[in-house]
Protein backbone atom coordinates (compact mmCIF):
# COMPACT_ATOMS: atom_id res chain seq x y z
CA UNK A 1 0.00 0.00 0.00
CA UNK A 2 1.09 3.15 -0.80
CA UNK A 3 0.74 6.68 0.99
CA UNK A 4 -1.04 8.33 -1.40
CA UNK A 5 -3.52 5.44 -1.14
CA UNK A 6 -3.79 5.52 3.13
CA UNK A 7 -4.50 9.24 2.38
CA UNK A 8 -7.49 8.80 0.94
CA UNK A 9 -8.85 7.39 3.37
CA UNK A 10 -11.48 8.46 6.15
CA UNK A 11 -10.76 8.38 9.51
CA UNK A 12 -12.99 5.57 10.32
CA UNK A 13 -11.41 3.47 6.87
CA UNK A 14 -7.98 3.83 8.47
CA UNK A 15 -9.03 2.49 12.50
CA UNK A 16 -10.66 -0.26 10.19
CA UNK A 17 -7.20 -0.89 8.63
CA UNK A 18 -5.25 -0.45 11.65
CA UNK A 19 -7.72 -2.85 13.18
CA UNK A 20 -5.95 -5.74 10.36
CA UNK A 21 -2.63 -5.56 11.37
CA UNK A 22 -0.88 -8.62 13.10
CA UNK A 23 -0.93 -7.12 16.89
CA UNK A 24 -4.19 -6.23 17.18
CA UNK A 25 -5.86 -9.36 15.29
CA UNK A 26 -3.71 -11.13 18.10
CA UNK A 27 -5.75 -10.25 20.75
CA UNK A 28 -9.33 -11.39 19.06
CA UNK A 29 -11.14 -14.61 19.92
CA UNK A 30 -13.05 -16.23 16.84
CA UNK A 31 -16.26 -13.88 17.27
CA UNK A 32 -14.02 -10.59 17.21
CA UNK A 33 -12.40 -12.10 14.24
CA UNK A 34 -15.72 -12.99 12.36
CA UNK A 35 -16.70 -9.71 13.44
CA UNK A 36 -14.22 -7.68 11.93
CA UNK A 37 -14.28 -9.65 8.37
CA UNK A 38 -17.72 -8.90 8.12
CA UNK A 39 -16.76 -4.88 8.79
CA UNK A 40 -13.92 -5.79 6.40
CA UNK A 41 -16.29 -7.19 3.67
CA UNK A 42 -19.00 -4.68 3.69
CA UNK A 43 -15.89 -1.76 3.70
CA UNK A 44 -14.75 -3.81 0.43
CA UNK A 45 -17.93 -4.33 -1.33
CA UNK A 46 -19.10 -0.57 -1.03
CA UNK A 47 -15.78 0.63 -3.10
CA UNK A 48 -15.70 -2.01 -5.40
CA UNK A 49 -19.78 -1.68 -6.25
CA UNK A 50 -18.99 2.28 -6.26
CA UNK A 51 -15.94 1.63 -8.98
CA UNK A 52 -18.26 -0.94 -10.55
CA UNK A 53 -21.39 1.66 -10.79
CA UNK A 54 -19.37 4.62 -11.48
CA UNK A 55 -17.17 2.96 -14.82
CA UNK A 56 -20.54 1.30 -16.09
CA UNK A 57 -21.68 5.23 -16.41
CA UNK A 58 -18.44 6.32 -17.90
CA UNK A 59 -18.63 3.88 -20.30
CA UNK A 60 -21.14 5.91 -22.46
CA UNK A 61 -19.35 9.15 -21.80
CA UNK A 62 -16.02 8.38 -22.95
CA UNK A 63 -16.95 5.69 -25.69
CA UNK A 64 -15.00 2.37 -24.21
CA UNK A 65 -14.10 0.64 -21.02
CA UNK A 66 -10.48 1.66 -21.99
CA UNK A 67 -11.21 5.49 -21.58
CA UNK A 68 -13.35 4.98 -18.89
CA UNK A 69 -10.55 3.24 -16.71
CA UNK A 70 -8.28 5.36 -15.02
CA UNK A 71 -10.83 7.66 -13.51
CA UNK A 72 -12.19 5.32 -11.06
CA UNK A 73 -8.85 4.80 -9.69
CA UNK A 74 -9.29 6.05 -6.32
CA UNK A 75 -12.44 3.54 -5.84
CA UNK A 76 -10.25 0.42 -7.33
CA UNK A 77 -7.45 1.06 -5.24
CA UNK A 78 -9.61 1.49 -1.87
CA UNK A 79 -11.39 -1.65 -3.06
CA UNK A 80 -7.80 -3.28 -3.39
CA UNK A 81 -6.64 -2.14 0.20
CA UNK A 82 -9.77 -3.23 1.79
CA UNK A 83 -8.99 -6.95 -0.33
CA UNK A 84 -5.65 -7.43 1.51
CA UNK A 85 -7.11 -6.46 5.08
CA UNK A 86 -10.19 -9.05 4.44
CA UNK A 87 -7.44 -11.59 3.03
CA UNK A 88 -5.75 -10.73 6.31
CA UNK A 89 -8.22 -11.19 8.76
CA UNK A 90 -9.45 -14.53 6.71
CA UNK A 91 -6.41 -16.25 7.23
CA UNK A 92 -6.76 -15.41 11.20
CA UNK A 93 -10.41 -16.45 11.17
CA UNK A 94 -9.25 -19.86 9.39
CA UNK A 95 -6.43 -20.24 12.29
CA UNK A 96 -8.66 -19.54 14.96
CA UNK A 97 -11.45 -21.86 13.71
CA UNK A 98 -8.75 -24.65 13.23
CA UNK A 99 -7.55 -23.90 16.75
CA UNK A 100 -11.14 -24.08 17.95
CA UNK A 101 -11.53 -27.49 16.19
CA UNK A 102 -9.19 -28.91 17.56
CA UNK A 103 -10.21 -28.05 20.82
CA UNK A 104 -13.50 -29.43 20.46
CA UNK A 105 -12.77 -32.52 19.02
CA UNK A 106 -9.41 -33.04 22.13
CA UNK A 107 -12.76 -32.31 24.59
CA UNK A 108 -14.93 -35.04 22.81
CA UNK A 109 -12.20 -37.57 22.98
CA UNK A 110 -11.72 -36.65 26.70
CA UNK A 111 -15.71 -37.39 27.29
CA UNK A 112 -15.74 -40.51 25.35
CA UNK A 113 -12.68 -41.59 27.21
CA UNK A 114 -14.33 -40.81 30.87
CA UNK A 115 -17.84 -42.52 29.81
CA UNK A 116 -16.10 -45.40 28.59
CA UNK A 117 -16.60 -48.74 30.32
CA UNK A 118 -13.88 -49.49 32.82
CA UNK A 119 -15.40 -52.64 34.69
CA UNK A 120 -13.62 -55.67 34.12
CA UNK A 121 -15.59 -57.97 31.57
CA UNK A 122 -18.37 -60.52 32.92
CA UNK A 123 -18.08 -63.93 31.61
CA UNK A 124 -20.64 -64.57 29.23
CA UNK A 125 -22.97 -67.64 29.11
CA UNK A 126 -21.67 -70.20 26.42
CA UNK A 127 -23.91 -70.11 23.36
CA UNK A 128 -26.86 -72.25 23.55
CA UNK A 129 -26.27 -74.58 20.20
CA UNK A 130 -29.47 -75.23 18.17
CA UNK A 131 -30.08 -78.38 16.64
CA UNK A 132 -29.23 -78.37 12.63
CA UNK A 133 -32.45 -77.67 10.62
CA UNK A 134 -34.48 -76.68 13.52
CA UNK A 135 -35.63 -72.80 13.88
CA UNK A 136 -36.31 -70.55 17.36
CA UNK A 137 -40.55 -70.11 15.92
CA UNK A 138 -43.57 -68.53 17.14
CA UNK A 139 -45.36 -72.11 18.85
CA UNK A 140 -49.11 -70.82 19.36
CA UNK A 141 -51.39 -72.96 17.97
CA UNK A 142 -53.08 -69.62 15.71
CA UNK A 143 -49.81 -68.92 14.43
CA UNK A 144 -49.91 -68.16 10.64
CA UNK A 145 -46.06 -69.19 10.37
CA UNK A 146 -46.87 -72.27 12.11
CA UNK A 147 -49.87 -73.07 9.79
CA UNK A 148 -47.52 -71.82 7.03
CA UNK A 149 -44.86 -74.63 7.95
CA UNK A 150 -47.79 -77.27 8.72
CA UNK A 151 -49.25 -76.60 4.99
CA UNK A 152 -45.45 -76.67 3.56
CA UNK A 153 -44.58 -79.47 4.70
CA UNK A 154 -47.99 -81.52 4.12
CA UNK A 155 -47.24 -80.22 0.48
CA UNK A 156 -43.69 -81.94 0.07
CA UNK A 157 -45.00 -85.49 1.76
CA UNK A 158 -47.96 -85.40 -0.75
CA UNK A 159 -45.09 -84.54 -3.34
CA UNK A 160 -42.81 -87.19 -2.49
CA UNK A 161 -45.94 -89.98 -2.58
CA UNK A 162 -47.11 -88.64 -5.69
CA UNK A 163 -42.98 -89.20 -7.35
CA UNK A 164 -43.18 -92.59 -5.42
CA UNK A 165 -46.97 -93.91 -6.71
CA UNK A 166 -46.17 -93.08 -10.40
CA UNK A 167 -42.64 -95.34 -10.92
């Protein structure tokens, strides 16, 4: 940045600036941080919507973009010193959320690791081993899986004497 650019500024645009530098973005927590990029941003966007505006109009005056240029210089190079400080305070928004992460996710392990079960082990009961082919099922006497099996395996007997009575 140049001094002819800080001159420009207002009073208010320069404690914004000031505001950027390493020091005092030192002493912000994440909300400060946030707080000041959205200052930052809406600082930004008015110049570069003002250079923006302000060259569309020329446009038609001087007959080109070209000729139009250099007169909104002021407004593109406010816009441009406004882009560093938000690129600035970005970087030490993105440090202090990674920071905060962190943090949160050392104080999740910590709780998962203090819940956790610390009693030794009871010895569990041995499987109980079911006999091949049969099935844990439903033994009421209304039971449609029951009548289901019943009618099943009726079906294959009468199956197996049909295959049998016609050799």
């Amino acid at each position: 940045m140049t001094t002819a650019i800080l001159n420009t500024l207002t009073e208010d645009e320069m404690m914004l600036i000031r505001d950027t530098e390493r020091e005092q973005l030192a002493g912000l927590d994440e909300d400060g941080l946030l707080d000041l990029h959205d200052r930052i941003r809406r600082a930004r966007n008015k110049y570069v919507k003002l250079y923006r505006r302000q060259s569309g109009l020329r446009v038609a005056e001087s007959g080109g973009r070209g000729k139009a240029n250099p007169k909104g210089t002021r407004d593109r190079q406010k816009a441009e010193v406004f882009e560093d400080a938000l690129a600035r305070v970005s970087r030490a928004v993105a440090t202090a959320a990674r920071a905060s992460a962190q943090q949160l996710k050392s104080e999740r392990l910590q709780m998962a690791k203090d819940s956790r079960n610390t009693n030794p082990p009871r010895p569990s009961r041995p499987p109980v081993k079911a006999r091949p082919g049969s099935q844990v099922t439903d033994r009421s006497p209304d039971s449609p899986g029951l009548r289901k099996r019943q009618a099943s395996s009726r079906a294959a007997g009468a199956r197996r004497q049909a295959g049998r009575d016609s050799r």
